[in-house]
PDB file of N, CA and C in Angstrom:
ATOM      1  N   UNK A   1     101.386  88.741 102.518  1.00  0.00           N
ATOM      2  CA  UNK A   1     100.775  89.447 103.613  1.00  0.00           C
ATOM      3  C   UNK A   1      99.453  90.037 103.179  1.00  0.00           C
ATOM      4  N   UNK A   2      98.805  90.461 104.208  1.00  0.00           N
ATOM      5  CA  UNK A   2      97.444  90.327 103.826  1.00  0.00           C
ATOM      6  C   UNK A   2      97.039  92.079 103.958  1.00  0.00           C
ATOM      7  N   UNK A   3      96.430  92.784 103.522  1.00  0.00           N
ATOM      8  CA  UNK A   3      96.423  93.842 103.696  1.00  0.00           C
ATOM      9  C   UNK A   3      96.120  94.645 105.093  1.00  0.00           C
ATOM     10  N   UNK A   4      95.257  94.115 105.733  1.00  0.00           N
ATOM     11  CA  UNK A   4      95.456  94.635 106.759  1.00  0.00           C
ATOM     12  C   UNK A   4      96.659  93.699 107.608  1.00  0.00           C
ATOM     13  N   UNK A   5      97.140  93.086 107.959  1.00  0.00           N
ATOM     14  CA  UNK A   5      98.411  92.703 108.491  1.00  0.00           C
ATOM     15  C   UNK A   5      99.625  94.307 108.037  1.00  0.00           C
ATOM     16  N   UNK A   6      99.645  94.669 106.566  1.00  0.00           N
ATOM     17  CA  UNK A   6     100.489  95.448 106.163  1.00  0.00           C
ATOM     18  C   UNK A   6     100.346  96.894 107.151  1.00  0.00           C
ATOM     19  N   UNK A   7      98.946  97.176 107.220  1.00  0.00           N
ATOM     20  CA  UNK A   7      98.558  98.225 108.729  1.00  0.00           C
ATOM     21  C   UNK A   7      99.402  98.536 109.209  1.00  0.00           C
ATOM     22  N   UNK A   8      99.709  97.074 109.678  1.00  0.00           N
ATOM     23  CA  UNK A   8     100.155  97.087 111.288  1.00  0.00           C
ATOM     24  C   UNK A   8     101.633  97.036 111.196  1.00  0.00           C
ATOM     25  N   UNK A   9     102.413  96.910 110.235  1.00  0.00           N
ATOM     26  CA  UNK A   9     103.935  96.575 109.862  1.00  0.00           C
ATOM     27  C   UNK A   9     104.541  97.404 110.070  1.00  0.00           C
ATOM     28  N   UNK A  10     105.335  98.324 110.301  1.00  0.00           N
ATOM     29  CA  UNK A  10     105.985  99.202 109.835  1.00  0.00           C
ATOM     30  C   UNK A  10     107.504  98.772 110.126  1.00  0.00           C
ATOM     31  N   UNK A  11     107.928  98.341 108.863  1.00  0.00           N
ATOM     32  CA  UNK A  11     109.329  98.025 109.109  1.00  0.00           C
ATOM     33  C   UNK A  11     110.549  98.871 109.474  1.00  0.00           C
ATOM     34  N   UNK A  12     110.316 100.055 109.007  1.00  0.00           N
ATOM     35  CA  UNK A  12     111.300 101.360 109.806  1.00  0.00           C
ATOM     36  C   UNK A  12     111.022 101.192 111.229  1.00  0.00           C
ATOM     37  N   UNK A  13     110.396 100.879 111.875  1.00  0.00           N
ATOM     38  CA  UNK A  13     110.461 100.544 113.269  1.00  0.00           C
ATOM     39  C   UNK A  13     111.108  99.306 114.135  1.00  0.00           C
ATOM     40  N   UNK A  14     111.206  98.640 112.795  1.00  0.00           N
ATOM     41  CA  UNK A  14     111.415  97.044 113.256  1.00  0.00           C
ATOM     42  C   UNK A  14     113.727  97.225 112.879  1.00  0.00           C
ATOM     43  N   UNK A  15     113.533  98.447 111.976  1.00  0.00           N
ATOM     44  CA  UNK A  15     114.922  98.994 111.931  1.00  0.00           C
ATOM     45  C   UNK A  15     115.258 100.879 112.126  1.00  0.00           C
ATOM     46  N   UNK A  16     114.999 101.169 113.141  1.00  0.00           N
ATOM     47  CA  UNK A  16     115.015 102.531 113.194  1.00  0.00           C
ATOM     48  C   UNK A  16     116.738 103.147 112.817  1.00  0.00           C
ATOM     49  N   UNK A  17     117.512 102.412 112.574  1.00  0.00           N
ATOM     50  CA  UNK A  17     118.859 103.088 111.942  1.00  0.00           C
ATOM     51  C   UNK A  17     119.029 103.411 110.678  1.00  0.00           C
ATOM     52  N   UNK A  18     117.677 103.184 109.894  1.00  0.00           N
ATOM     53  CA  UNK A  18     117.399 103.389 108.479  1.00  0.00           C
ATOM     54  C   UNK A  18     116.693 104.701 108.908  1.00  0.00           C
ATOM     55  N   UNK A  19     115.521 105.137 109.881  1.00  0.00           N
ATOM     56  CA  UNK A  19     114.364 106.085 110.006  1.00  0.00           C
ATOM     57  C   UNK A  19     115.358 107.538 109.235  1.00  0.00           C
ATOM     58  N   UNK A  20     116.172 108.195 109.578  1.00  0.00           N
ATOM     59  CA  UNK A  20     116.951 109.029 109.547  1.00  0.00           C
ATOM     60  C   UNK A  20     117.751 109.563 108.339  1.00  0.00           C
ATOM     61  N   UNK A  21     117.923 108.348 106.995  1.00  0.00           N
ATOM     62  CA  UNK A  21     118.518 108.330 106.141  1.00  0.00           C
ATOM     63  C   UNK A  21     117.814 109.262 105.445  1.00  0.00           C
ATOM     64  N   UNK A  22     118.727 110.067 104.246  1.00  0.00           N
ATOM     65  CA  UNK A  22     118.124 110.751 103.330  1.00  0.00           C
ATOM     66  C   UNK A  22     117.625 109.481 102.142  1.00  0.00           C
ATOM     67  N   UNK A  23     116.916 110.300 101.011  1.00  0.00           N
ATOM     68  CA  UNK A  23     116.677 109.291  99.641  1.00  0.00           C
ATOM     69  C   UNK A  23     117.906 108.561  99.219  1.00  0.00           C
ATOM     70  N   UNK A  24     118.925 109.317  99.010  1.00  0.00           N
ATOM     71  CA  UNK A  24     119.754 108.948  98.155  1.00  0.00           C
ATOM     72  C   UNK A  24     120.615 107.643  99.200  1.00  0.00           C
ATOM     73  N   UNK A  25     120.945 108.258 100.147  1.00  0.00           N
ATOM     74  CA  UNK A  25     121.861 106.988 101.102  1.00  0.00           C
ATOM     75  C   UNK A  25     120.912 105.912 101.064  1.00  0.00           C
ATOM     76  N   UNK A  26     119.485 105.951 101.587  1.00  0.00           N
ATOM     77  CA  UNK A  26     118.674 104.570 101.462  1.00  0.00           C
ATOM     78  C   UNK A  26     118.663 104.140 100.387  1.00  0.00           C
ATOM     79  N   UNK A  27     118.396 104.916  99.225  1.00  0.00           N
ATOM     80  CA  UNK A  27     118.314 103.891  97.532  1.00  0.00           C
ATOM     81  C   UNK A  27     119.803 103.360  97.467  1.00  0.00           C
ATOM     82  N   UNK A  28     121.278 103.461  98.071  1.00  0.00           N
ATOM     83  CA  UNK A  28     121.986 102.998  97.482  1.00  0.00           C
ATOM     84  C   UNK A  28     122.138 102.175  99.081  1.00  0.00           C
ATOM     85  N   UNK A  29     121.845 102.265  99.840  1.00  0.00           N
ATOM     86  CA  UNK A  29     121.706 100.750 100.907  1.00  0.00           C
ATOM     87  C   UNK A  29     120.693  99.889 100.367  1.00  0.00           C
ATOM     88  N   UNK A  30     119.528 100.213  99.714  1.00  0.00           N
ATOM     89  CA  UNK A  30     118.554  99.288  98.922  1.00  0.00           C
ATOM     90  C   UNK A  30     119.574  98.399  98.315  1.00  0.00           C
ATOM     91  N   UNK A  31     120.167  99.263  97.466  1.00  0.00           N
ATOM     92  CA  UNK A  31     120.967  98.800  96.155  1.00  0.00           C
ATOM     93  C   UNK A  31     121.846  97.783  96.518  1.00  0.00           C
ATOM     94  N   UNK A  32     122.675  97.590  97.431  1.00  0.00           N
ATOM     95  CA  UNK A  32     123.668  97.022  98.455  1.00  0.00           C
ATOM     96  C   UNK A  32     122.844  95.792  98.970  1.00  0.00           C
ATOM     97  N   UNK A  33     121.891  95.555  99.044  1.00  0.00           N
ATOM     98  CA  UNK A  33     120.918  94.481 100.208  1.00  0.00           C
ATOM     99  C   UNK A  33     120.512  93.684  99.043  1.00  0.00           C
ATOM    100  N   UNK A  34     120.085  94.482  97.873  1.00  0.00           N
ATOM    101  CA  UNK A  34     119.338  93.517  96.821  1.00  0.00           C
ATOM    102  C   UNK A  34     120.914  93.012  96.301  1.00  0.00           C
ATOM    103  N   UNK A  35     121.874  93.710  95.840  1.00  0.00           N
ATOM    104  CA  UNK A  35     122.791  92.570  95.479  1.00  0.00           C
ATOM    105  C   UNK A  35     123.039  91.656  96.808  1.00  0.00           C
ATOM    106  N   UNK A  36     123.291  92.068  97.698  1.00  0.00           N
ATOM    107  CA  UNK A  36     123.991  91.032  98.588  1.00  0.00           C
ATOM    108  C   UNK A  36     123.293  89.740  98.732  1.00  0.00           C
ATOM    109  N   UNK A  37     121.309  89.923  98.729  1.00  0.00           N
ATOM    110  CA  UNK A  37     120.684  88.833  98.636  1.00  0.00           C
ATOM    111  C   UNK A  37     120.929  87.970  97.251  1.00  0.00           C
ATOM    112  N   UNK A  38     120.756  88.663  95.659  1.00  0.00           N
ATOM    113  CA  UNK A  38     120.902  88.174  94.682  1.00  0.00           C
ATOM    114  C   UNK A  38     122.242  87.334  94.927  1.00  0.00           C
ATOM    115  N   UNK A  39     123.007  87.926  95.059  1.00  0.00           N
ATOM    116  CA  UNK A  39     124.241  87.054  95.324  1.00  0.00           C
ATOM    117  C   UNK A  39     124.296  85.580  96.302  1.00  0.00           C
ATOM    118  N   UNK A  40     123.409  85.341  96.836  1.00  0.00           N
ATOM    119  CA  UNK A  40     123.215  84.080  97.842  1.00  0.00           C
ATOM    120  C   UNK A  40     124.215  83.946  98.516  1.00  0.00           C
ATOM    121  N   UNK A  41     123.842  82.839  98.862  1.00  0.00           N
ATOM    122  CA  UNK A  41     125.212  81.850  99.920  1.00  0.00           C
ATOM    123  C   UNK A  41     124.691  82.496 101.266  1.00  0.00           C
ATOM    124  N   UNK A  42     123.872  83.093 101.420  1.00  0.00           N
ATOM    125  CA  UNK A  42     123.391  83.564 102.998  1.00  0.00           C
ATOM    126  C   UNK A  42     122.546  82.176 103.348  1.00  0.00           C
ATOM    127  N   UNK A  43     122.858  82.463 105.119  1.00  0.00           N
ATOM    128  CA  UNK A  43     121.552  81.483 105.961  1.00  0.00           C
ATOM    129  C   UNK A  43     120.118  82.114 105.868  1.00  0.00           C
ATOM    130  N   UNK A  44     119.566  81.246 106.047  1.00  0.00           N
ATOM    131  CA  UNK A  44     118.029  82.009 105.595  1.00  0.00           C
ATOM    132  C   UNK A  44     118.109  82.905 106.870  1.00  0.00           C
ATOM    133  N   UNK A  45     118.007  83.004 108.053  1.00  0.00           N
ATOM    134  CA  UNK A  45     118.230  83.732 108.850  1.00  0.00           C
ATOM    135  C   UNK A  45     119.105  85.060 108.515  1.00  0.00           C
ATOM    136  N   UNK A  46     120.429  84.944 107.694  1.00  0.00           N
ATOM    137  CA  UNK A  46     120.650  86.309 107.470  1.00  0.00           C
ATOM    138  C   UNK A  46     119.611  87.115 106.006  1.00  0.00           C
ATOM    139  N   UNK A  47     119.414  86.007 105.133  1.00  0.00           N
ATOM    140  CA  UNK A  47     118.848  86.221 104.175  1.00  0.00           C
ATOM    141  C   UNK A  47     117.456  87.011 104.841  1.00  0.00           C
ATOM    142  N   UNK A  48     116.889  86.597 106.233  1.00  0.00           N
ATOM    143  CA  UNK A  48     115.238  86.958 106.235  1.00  0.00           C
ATOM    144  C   UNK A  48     115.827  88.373 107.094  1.00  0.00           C
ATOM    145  N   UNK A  49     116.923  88.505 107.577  1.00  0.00           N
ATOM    146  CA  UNK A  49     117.545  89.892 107.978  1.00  0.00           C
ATOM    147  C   UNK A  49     117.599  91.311 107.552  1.00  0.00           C
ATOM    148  N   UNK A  50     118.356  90.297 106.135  1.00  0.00           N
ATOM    149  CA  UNK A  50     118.590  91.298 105.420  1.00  0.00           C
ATOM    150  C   UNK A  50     117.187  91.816 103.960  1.00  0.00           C
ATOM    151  N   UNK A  51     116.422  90.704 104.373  1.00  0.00           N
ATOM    152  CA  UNK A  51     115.229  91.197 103.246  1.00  0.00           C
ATOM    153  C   UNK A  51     114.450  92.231 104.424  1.00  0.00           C
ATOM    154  N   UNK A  52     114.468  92.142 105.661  1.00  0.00           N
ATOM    155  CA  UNK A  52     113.425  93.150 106.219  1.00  0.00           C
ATOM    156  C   UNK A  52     114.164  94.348 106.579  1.00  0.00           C
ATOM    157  N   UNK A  53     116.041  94.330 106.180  1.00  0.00           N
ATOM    158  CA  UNK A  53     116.242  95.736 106.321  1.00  0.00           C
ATOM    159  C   UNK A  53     116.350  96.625 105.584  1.00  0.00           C
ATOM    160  N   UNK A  54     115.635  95.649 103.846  1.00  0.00           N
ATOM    161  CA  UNK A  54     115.724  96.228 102.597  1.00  0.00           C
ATOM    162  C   UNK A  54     114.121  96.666 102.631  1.00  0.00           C
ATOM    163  N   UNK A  55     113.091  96.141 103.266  1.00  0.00           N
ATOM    164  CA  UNK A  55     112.035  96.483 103.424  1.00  0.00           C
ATOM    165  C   UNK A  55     112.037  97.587 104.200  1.00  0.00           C
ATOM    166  N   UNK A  56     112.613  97.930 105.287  1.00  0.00           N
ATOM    167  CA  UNK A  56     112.217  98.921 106.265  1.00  0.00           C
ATOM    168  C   UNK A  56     113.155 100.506 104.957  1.00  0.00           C
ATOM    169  N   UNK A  57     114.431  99.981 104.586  1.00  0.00           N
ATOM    170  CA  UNK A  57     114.860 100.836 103.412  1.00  0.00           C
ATOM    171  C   UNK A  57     113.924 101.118 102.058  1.00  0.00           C
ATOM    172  N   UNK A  58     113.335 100.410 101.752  1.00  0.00           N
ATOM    173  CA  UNK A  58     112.307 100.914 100.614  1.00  0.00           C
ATOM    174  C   UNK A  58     111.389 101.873 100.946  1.00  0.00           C
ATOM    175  N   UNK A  59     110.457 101.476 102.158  1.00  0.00           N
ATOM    176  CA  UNK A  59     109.854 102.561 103.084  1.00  0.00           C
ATOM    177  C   UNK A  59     110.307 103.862 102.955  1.00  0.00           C
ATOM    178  N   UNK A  60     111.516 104.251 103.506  1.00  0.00           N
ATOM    179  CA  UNK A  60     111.918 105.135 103.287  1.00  0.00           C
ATOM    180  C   UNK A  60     112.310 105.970 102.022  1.00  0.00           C
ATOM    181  N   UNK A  61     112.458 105.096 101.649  1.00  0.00           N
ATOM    182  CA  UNK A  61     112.774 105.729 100.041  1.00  0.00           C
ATOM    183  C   UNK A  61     111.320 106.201  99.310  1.00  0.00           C
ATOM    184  N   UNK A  62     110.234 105.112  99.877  1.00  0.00           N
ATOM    185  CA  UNK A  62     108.665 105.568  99.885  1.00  0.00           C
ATOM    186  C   UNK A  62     108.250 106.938 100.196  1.00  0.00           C
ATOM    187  N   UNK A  63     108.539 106.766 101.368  1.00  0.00           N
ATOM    188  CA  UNK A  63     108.296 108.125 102.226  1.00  0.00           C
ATOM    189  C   UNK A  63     109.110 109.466 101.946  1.00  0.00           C
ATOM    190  N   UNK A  64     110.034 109.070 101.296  1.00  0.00           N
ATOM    191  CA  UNK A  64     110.877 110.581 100.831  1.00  0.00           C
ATOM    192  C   UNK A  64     110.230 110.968  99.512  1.00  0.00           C
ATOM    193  N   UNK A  65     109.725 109.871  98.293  1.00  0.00           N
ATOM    194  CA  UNK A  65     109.416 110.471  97.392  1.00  0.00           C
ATOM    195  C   UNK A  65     107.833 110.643  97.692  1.00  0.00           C
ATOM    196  N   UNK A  66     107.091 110.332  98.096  1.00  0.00           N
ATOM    197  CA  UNK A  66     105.971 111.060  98.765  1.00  0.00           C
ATOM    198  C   UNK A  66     105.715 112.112  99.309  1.00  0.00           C
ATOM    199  N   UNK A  67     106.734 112.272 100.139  1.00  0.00           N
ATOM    200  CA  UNK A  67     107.200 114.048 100.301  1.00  0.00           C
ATOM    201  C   UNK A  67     107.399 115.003  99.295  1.00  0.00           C
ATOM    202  N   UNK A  68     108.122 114.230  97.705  1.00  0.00           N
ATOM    203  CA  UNK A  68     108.475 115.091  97.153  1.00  0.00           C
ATOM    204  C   UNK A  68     107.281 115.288  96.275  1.00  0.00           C
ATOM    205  N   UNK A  69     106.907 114.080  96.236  1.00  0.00           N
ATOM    206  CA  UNK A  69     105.306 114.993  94.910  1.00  0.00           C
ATOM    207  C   UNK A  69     104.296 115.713  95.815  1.00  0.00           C
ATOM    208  N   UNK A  70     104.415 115.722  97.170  1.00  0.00           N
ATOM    209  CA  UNK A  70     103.404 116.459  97.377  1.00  0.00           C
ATOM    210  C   UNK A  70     104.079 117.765  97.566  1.00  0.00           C
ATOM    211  N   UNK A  71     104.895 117.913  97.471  1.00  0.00           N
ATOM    212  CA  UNK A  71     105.977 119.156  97.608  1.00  0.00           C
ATOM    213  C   UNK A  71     105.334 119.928  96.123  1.00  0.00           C
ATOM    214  N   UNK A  72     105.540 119.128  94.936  1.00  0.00           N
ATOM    215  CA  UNK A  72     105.245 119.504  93.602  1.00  0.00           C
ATOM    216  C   UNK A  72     103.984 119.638  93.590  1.00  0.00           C
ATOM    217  N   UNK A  73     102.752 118.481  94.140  1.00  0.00           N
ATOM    218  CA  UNK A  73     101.487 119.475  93.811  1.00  0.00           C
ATOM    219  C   UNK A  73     101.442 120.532  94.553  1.00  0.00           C
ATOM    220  N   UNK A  74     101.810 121.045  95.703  1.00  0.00           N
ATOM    221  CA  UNK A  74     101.755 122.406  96.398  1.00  0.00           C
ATOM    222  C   UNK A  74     101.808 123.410  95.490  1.00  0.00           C
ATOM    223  N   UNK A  75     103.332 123.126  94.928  1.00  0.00           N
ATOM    224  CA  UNK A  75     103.634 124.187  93.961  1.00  0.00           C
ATOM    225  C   UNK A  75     103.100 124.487  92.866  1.00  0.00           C
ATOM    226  N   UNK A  76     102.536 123.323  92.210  1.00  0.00           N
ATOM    227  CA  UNK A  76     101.907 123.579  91.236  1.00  0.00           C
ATOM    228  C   UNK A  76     100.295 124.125  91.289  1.00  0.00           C
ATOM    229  N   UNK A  77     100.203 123.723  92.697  1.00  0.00           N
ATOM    230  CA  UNK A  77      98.534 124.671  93.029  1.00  0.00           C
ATOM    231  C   UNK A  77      98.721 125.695  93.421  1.00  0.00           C
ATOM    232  N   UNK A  78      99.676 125.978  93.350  1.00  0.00           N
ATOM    233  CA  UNK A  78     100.457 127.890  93.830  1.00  0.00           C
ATOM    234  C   UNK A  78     100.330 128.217  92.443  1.00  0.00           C
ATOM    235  N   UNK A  79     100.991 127.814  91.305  1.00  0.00           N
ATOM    236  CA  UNK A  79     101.164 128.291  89.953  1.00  0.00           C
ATOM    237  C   UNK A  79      99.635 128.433  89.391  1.00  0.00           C
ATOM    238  N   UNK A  80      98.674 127.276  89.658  1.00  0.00           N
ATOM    239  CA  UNK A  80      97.997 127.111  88.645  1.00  0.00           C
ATOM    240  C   UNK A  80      96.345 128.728  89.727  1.00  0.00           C
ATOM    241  N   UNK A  81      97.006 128.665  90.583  1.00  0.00           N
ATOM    242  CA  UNK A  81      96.475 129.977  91.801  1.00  0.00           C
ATOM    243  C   UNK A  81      96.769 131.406  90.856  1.00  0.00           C
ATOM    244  N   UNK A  82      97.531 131.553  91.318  1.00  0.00           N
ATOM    245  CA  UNK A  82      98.160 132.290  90.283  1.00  0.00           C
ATOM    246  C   UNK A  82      97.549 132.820  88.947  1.00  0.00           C
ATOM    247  N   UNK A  83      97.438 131.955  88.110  1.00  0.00           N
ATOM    248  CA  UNK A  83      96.753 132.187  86.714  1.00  0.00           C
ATOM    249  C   UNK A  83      95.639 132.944  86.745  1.00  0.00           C
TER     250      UNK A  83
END
């Protein structure tokens, strides 16, 4: 995919029953999708299913730890305020 194509993607939309998950439940539905693909024997149809509901799950797992470092520089520009 091409970078701007990626723009326009947003796979949490294309699966909004992931939008809602905390970190930890999405990294271990990640975890669950990548074995189930590694494991084969899927139709490419479930296979291209289940790779975009591991995509719209990475996202999220994106977006939670993005939250959390900016959580940490806050704090740490509070601390380094401070000094």
């Amino acid at each position: 995919m091409s970078e701007q194509q990626d723009e326009h993607f947003d796979p949490v939309a294309e699966h909004p029953e992931v939008a809602e998950l905390g970190y930890e439940a999405a990294r271990d539905q990640l975890a669950e999708v990548v074995k189930q693909l590694e494991a084969g024997g899927l139709s490419l149809e479930d296979s291209l299913a289940l790779w975009e509901k591991g995509e719209a799950l990475a996202t999220v797992c994106e977006r939670h730890l993005a939250g959390a470092r900016e959580r940490v520089d806050r704090a740490l520009a509070s601390v380094e305020e401070e000094e």
